[in-house]
N, C-alpha and C. Protein backbone atom coordinates (compact mmCIF):
# COMPACT_ATOMS: atom_id res chain seq x y z
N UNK A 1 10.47 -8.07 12.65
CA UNK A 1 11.56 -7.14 12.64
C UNK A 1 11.04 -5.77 12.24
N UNK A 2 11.36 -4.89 13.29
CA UNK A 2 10.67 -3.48 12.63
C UNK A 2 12.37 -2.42 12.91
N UNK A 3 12.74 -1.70 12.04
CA UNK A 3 14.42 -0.99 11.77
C UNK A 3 13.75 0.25 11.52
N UNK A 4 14.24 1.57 12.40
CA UNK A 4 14.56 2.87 11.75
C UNK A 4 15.64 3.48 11.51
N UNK A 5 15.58 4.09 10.49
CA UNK A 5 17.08 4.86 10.35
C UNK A 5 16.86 6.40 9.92
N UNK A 6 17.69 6.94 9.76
CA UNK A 6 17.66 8.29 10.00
C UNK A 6 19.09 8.68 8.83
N UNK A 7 19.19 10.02 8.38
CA UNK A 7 20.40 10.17 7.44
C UNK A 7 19.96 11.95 7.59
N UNK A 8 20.94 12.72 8.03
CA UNK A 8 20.99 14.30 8.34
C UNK A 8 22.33 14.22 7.67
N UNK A 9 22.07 15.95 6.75
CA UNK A 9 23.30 15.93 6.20
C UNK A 9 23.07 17.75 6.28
N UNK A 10 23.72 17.92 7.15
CA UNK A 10 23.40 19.45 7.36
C UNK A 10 24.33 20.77 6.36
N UNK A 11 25.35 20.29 5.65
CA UNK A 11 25.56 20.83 4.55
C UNK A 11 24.71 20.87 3.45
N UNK A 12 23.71 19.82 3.36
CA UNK A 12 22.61 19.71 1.85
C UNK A 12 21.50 20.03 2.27
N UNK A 13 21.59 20.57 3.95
CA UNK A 13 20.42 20.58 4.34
C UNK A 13 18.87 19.36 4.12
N UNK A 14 19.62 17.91 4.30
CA UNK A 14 19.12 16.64 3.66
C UNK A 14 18.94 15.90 5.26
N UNK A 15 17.71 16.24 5.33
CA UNK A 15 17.01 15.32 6.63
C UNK A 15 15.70 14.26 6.66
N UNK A 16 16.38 12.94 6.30
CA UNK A 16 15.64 11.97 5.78
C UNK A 16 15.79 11.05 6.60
N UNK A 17 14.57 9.93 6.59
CA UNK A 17 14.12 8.64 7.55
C UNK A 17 14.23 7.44 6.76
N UNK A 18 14.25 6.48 7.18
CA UNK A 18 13.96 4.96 6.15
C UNK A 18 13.30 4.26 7.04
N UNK A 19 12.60 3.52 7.18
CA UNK A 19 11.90 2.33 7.90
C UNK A 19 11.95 1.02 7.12
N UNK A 20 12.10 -0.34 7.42
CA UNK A 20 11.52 -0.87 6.97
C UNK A 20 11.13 -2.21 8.31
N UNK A 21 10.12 -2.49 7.72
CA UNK A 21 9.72 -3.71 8.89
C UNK A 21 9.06 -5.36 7.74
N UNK A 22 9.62 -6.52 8.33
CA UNK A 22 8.98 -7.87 7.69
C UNK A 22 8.23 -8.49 9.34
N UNK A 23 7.21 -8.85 8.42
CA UNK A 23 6.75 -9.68 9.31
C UNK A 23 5.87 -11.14 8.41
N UNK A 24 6.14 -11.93 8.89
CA UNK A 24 6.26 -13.24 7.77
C UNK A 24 6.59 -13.03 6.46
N UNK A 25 5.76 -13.64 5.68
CA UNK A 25 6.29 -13.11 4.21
C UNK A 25 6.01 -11.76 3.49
N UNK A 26 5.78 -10.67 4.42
CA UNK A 26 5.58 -9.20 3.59
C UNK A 26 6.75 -8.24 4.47
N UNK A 27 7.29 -7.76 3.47
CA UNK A 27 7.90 -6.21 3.87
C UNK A 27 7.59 -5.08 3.85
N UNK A 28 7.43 -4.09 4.28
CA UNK A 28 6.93 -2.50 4.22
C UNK A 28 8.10 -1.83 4.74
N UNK A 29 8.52 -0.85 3.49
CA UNK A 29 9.34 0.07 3.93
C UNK A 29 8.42 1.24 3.43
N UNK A 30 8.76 2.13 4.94
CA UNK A 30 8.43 3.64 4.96
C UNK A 30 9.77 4.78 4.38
N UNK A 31 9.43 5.62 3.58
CA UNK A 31 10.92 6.48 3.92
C UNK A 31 10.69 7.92 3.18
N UNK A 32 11.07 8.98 3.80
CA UNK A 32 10.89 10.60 3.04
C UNK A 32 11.67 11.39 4.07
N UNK A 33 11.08 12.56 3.78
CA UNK A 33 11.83 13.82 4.74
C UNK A 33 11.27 13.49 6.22
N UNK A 34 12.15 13.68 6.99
CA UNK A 34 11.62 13.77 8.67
C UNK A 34 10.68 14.66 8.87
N UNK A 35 9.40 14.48 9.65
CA UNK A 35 8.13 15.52 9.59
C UNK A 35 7.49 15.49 8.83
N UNK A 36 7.51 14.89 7.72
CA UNK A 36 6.45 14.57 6.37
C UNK A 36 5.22 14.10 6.95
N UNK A 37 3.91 14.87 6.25
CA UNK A 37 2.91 14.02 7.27
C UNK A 37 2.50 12.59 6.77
N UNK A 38 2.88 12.59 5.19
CA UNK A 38 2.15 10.81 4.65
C UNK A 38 3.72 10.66 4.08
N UNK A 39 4.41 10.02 4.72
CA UNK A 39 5.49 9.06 3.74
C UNK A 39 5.01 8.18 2.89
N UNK A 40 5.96 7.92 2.03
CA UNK A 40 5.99 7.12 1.15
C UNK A 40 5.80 5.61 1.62
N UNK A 41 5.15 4.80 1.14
CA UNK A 41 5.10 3.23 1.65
C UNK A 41 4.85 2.70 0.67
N UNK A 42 5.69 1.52 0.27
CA UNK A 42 5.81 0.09 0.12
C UNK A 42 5.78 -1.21 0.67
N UNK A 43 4.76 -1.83 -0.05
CA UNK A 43 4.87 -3.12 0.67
C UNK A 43 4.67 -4.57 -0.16
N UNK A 44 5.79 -5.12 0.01
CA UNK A 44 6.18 -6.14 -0.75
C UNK A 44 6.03 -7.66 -0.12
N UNK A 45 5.20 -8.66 -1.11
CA UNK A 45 4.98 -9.81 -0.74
C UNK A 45 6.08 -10.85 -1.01
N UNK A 46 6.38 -12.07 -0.70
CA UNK A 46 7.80 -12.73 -0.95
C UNK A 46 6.97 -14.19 -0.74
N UNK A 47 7.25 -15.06 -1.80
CA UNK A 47 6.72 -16.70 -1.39
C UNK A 47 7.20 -17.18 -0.08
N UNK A 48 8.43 -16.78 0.52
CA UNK A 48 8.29 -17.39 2.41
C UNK A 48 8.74 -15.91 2.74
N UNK A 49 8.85 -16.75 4.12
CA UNK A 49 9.81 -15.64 5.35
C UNK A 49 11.23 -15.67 5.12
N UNK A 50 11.96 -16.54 4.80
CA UNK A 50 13.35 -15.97 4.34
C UNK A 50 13.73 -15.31 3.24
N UNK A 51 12.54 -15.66 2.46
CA UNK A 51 13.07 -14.42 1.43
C UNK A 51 12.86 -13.19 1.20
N UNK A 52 11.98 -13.01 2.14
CA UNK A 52 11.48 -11.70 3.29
C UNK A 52 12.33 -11.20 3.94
N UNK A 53 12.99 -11.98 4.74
CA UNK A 53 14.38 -11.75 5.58
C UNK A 53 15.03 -11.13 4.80
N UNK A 54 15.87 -11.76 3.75
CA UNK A 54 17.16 -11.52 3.31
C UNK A 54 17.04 -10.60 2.53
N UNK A 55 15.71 -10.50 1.83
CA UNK A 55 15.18 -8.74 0.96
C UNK A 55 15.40 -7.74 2.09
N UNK A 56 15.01 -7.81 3.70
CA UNK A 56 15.32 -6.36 4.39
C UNK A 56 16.67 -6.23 4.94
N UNK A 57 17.45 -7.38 4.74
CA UNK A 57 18.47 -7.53 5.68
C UNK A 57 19.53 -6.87 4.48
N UNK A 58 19.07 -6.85 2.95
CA UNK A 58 20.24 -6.55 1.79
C UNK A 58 19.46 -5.57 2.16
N UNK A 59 18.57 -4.65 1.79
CA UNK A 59 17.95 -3.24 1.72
C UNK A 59 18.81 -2.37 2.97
N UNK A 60 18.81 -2.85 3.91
CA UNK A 60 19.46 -2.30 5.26
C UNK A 60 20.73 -2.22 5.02
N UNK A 61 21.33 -2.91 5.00
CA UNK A 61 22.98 -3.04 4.41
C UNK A 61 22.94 -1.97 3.56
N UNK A 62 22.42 -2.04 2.44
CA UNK A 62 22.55 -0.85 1.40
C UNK A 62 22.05 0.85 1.66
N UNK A 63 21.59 0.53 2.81
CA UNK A 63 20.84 2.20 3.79
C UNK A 63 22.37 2.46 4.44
N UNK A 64 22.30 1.51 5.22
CA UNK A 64 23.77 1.79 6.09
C UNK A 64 25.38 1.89 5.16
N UNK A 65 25.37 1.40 4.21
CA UNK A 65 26.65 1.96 3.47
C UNK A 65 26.17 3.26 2.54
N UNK A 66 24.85 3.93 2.51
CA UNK A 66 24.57 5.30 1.61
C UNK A 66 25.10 6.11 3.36
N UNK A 67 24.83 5.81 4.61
CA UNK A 67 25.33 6.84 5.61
C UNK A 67 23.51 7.09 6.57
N UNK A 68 22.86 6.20 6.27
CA UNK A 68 21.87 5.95 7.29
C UNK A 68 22.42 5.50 8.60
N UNK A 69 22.01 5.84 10.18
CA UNK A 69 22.10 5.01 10.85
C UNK A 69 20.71 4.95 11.40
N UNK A 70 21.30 4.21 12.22
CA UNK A 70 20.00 3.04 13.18
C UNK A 70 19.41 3.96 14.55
N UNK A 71 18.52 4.12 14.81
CA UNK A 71 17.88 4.93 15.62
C UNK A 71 17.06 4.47 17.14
């Protein structure tokens, strides 16, 4: 699973990205200002793949109710 999202807020002048991608048991989320040349990265190990899953699938949920969407 690889997800981008995106969040522009042109009153705060607030133009930001999120990534995150799992692939078996590790997650990496990318996320900073749009155009940044080194974002920020994390990457997180999990004893299986579902608990891999359900760590990006709550992280995403919680992007998309701050006013991220999907790209």
């Amino acid at each position: 699973m690889n997800k981008y999202f995106e969040y522009n807020d042109n009153t705060a002048n607030s133009h930001k990205f999120w990534q995150i991608s799992q692939k078996s048991k590790n997650v990496t989320v990318s996320y900073g200002r749009i155009g940044i040349a080194n974002p920020h990265q994390i990457v997180k190990e999990f004893d299986n793949k579902d608990l891999a899953l359900a760590f990006a699938e709550k992280k995403i949920e919680e992007k998309q109710k701050k006013g991220y969407l999907q790209v």
